[in-house]
C-alpha atoms as a PDB file:
ATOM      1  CA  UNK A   1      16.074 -22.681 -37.389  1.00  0.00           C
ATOM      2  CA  UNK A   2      15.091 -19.862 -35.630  1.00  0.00           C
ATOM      3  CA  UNK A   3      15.418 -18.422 -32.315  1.00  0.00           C
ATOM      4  CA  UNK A   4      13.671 -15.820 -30.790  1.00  0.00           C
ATOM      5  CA  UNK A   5      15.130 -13.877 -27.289  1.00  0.00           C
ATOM      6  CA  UNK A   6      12.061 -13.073 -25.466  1.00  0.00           C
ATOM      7  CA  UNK A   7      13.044 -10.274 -22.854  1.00  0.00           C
ATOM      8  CA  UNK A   8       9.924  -9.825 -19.653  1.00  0.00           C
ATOM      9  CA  UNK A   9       7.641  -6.670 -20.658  1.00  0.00           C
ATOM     10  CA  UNK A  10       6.627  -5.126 -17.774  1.00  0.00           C
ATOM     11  CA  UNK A  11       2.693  -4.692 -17.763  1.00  0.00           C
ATOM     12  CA  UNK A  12       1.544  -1.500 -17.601  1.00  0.00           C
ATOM     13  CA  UNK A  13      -1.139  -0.997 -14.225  1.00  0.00           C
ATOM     14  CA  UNK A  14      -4.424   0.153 -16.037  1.00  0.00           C
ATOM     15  CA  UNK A  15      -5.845   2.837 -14.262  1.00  0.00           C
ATOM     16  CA  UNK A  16      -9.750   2.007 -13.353  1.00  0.00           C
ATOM     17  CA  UNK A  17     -10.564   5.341 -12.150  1.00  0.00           C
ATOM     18  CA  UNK A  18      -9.881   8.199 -10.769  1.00  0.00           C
ATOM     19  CA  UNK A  19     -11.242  11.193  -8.354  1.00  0.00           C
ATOM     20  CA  UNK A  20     -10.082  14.614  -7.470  1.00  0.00           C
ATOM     21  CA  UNK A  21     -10.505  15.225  -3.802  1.00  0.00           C
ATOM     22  CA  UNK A  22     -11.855  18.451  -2.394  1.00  0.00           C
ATOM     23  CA  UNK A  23      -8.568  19.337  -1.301  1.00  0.00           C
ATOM     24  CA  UNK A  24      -7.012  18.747  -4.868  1.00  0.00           C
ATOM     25  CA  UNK A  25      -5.343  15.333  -4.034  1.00  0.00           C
ATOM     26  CA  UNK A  26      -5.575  12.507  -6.718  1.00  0.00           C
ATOM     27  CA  UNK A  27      -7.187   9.646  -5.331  1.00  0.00           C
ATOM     28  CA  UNK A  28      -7.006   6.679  -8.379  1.00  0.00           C
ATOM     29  CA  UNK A  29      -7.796   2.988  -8.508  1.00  0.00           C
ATOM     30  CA  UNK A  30      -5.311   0.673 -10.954  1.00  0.00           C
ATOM     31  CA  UNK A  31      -5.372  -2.384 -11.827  1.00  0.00           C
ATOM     32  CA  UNK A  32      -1.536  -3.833 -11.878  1.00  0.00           C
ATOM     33  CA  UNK A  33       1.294  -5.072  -9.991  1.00  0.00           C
ATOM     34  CA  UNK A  34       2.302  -2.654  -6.518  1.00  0.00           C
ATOM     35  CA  UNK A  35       6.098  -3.572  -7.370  1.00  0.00           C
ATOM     36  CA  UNK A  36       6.180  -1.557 -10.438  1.00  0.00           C
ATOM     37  CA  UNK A  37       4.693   1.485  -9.303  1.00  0.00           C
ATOM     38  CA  UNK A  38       6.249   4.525 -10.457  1.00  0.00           C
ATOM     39  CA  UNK A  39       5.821   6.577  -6.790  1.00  0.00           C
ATOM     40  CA  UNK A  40       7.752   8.001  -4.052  1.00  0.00           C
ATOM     41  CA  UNK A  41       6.609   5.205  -1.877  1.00  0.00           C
ATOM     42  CA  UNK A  42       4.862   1.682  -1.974  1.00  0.00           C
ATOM     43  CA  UNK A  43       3.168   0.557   1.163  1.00  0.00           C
ATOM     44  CA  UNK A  44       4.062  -2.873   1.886  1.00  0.00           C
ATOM     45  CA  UNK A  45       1.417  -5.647   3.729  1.00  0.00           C
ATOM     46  CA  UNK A  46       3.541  -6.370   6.194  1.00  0.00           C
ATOM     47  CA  UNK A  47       3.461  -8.547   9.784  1.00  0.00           C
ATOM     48  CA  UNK A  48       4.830  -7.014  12.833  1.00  0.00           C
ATOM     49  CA  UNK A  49       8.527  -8.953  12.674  1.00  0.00           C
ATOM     50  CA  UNK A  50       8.503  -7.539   9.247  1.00  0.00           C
ATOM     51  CA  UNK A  51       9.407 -11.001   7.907  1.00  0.00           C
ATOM     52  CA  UNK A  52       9.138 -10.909   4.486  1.00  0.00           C
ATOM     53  CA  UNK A  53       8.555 -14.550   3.907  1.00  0.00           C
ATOM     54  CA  UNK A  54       5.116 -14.592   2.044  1.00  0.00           C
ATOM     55  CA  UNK A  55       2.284 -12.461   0.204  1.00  0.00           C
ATOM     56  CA  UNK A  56       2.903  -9.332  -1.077  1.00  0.00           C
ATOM     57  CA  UNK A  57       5.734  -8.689   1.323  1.00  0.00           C
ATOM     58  CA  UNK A  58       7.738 -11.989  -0.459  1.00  0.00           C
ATOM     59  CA  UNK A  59       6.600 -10.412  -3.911  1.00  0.00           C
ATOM     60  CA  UNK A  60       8.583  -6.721  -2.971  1.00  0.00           C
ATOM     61  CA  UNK A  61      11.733  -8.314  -1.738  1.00  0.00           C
ATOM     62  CA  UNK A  62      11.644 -10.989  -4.570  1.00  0.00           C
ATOM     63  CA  UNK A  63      11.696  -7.607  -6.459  1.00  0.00           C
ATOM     64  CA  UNK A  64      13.461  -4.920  -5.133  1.00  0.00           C
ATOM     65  CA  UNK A  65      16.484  -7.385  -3.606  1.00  0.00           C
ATOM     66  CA  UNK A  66      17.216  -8.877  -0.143  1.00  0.00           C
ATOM     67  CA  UNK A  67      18.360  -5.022   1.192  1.00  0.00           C
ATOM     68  CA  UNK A  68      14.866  -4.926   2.016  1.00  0.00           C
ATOM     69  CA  UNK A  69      14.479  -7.876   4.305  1.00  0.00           C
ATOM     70  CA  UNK A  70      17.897  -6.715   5.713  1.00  0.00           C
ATOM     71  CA  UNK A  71      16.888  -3.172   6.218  1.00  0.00           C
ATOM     72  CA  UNK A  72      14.205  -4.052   7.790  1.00  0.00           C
ATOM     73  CA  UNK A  73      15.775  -6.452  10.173  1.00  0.00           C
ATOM     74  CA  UNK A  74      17.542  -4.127  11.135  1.00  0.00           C
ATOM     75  CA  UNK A  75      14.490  -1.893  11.844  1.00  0.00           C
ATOM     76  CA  UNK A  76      13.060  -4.186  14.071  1.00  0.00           C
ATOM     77  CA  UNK A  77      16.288  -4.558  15.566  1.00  0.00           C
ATOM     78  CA  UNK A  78      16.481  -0.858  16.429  1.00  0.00           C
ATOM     79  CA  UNK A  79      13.189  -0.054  17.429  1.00  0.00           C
ATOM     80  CA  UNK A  80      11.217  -3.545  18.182  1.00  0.00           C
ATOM     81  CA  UNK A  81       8.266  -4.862  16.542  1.00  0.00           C
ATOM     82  CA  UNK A  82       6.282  -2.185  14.056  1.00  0.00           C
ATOM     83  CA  UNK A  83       2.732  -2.197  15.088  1.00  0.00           C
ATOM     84  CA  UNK A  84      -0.907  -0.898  13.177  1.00  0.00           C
ATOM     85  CA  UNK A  85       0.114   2.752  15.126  1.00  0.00           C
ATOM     86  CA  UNK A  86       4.240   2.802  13.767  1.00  0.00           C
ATOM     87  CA  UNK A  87       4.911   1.289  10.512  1.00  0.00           C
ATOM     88  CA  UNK A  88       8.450   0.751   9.057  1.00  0.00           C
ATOM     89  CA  UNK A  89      10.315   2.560   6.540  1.00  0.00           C
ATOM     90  CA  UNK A  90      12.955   1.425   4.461  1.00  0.00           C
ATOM     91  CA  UNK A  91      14.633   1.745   1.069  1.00  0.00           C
ATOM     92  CA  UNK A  92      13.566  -0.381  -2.065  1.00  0.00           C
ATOM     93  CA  UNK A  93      16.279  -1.777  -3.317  1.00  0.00           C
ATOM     94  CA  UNK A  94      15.341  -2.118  -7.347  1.00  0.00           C
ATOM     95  CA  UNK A  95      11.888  -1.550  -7.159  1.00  0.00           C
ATOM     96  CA  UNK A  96      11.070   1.536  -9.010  1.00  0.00           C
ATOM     97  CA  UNK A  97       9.805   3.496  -5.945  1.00  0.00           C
ATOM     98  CA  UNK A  98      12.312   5.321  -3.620  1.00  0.00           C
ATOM     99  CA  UNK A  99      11.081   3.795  -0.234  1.00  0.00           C
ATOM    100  CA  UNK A 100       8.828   1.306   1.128  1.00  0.00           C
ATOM    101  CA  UNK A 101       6.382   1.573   3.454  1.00  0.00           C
ATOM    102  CA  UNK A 102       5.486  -1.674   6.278  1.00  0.00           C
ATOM    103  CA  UNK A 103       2.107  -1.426   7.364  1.00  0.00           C
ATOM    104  CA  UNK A 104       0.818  -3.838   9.989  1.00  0.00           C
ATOM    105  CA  UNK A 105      -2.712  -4.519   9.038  1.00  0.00           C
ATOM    106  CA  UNK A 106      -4.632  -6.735  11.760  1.00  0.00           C
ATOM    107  CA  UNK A 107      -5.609 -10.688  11.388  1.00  0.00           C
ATOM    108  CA  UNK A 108      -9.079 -11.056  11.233  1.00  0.00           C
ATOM    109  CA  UNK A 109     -10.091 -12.571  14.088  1.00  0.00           C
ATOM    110  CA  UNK A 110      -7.718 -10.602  16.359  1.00  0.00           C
ATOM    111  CA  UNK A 111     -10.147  -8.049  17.424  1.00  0.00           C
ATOM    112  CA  UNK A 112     -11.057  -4.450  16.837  1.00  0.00           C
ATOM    113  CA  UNK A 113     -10.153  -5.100  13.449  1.00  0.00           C
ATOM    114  CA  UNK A 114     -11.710  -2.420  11.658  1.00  0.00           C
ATOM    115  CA  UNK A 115     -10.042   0.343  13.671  1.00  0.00           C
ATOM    116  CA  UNK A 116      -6.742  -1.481  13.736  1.00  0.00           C
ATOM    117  CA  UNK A 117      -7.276  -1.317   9.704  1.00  0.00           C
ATOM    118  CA  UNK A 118      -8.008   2.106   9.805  1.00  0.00           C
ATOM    119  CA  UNK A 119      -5.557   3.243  11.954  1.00  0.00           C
ATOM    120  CA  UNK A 120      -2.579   0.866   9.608  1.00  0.00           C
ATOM    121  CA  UNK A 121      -3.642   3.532   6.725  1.00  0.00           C
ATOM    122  CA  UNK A 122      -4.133   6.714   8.851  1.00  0.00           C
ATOM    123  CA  UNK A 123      -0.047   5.662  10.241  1.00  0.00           C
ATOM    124  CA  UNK A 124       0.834   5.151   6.927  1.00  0.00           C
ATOM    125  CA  UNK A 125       0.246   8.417   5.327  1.00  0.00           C
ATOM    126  CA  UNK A 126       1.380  10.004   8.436  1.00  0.00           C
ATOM    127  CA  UNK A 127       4.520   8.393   8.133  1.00  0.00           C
ATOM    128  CA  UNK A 128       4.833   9.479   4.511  1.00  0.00           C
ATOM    129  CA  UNK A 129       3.418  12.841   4.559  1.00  0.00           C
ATOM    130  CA  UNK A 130       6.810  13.879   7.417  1.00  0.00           C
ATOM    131  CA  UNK A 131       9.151  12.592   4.746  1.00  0.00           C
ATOM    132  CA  UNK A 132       7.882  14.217   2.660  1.00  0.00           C
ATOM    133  CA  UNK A 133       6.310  12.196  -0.027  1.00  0.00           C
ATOM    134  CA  UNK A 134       4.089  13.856  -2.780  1.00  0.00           C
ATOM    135  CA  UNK A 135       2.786   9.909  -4.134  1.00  0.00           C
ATOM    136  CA  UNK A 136       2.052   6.998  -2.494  1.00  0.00           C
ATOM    137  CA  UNK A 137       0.768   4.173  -3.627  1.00  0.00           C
ATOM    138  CA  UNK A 138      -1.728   0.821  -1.624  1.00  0.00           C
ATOM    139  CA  UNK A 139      -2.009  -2.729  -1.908  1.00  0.00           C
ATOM    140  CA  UNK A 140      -5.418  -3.771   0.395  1.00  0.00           C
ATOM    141  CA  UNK A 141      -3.853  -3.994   3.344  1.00  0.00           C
ATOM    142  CA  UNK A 142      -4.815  -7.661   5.586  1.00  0.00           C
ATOM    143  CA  UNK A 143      -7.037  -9.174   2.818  1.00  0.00           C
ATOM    144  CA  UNK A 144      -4.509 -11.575   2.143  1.00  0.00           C
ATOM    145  CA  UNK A 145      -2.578 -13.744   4.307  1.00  0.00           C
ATOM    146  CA  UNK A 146      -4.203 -12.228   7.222  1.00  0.00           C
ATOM    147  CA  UNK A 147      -8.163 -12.888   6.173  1.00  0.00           C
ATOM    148  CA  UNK A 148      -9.392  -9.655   6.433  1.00  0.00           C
ATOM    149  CA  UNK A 149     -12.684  -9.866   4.314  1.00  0.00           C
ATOM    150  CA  UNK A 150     -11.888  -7.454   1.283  1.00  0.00           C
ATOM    151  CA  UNK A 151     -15.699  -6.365   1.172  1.00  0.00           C
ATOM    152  CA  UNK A 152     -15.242  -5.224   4.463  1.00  0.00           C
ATOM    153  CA  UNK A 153     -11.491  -3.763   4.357  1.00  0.00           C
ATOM    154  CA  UNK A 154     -12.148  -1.552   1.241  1.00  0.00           C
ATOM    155  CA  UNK A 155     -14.635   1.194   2.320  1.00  0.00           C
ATOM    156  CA  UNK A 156     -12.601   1.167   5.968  1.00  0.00           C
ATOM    157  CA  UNK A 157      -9.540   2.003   3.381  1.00  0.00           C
ATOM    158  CA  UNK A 158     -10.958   4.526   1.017  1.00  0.00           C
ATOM    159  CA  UNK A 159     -12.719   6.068   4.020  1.00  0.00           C
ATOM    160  CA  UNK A 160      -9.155   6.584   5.703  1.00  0.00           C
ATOM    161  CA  UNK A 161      -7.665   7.639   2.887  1.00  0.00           C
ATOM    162  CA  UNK A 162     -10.056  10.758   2.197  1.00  0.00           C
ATOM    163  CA  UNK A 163     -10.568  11.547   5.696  1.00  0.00           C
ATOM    164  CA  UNK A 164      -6.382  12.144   6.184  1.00  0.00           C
ATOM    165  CA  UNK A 165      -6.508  14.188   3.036  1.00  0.00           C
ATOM    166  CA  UNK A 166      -9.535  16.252   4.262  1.00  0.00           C
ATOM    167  CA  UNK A 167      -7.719  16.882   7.084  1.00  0.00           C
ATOM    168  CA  UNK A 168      -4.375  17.272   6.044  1.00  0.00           C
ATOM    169  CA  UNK A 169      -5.638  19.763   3.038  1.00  0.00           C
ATOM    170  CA  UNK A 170      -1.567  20.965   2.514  1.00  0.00           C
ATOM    171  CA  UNK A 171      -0.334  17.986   2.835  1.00  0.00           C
ATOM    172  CA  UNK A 172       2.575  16.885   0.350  1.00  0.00           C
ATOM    173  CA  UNK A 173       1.076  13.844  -0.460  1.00  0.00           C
ATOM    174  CA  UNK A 174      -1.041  14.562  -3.731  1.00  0.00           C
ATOM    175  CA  UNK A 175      -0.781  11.836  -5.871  1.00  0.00           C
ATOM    176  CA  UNK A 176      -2.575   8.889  -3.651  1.00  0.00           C
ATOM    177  CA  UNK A 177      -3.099   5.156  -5.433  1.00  0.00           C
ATOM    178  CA  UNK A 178      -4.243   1.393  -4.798  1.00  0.00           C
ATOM    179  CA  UNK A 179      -2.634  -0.214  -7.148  1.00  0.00           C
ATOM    180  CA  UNK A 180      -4.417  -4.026  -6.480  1.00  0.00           C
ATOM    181  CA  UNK A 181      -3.220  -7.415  -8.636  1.00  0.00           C
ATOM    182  CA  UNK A 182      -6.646  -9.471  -8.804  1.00  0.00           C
ATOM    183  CA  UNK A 183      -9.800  -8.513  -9.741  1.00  0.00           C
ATOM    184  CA  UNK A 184     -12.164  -9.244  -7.324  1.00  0.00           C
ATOM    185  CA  UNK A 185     -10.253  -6.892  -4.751  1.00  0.00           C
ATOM    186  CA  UNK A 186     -10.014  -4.209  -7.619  1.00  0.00           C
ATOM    187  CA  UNK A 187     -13.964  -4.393  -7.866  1.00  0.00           C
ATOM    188  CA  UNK A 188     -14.146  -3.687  -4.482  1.00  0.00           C
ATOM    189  CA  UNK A 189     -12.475  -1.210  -3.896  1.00  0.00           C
ATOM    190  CA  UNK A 190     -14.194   0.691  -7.000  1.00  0.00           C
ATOM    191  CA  UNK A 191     -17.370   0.216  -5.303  1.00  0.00           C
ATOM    192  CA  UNK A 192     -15.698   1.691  -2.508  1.00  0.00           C
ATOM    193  CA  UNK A 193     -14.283   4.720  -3.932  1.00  0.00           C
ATOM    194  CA  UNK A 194     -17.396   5.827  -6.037  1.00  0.00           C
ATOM    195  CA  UNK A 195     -19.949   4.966  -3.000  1.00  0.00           C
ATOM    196  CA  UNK A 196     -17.682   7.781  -1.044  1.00  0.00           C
ATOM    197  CA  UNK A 197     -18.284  10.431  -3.942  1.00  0.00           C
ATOM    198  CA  UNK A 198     -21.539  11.889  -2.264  1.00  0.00           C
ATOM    199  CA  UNK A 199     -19.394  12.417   0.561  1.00  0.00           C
END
């Protein structure tokens, strides 16, 4: 008889595309798992108690170890809820990143949602660019657990996304990802990212 050890291969995100922006920043779609990301930071999909209980949030600390969740108890603990306008930074534990980002995206249904959205990018790549990070990498923010629809969310995104690196031309931040697990949100966001390439 026979038996075979069968150790986990880590898939390897396929990259989908990619874009140069006009101030030399790498914008790229891939299609993969956010945890294994090999970038300064990961931006998490997190809620404002950052209570890592479910989603993608769950998925990162189920990862990267429960110094997460505590780090960012303690975060809360120090400086009160995060909101759309202040995310959360912590360590990552064993994830393959350095840090973690917690963005608050808004619930559908809450109101003001697209600028909330916006603004839960714009905050995040503020928030990395002072570190400073040179890569960063996206899940799609509040199309989750918190219903934002994804058809919706990704232009509002992408749109974000170049108009922080138009502005922010020498910025660190050069190497700038979504790195998105199912396919229907990876197909949106494509049609996102080439429908800005007129711009």
């Amino acid at each position: 008889m026979r038996f075979f050890v069968l150790s986990r291969i880590k898939a390897v995100a396929a990259l989908i595309l990619q874009r140069t922006l006009p101030a030399g920043q790498s914008l790229a779609l891939y299609h993969g798992d956010l945890t294994e990301a090999p970038v300064d930071a990961i931006v998490n999909a997190a809620n404002a108690h950052l209570a890592h209980g479910g989603g993608l949030a769950a998925a990162i600390v189920r990862r990267g170890g429960a110094e997460i969740q505590a780090e960012s108890t303690a975060w809360v603990r120090a400086h009160g809820p995060a909101g759309h306008d202040r995310p959360a930074l912590t360590g990552a534990g064993r994830l393959p990143c350095r840090f973690v980002i917690h963005a608050v995206g808004p619930v559908w249904g809450s109101g003001d949602e697209d600028a909330k959205l916006t603004t839960a990018y714009t905050a995040a790549l503020r928030l990395a660019d002072a570190q400073p990070f040179t890569s960063l990498a996206f899940p799609s923010l509040s199309t989750g657990l918190f219903g934002f629809p994804v058809e919706r969310a990704a232009p509002l995104a992408v749109r974000a996304v170049r108009a922080f690196c138009a502005a922010h031309p020498a910025s660190p931040l050069r190497d700038l990802r979504f790195v998105l697990i199912d396919q229907p949100t990876v197909g949106a966001f494509e049609r996102a990212i080439a429908a800005g390439d007129g711009d």
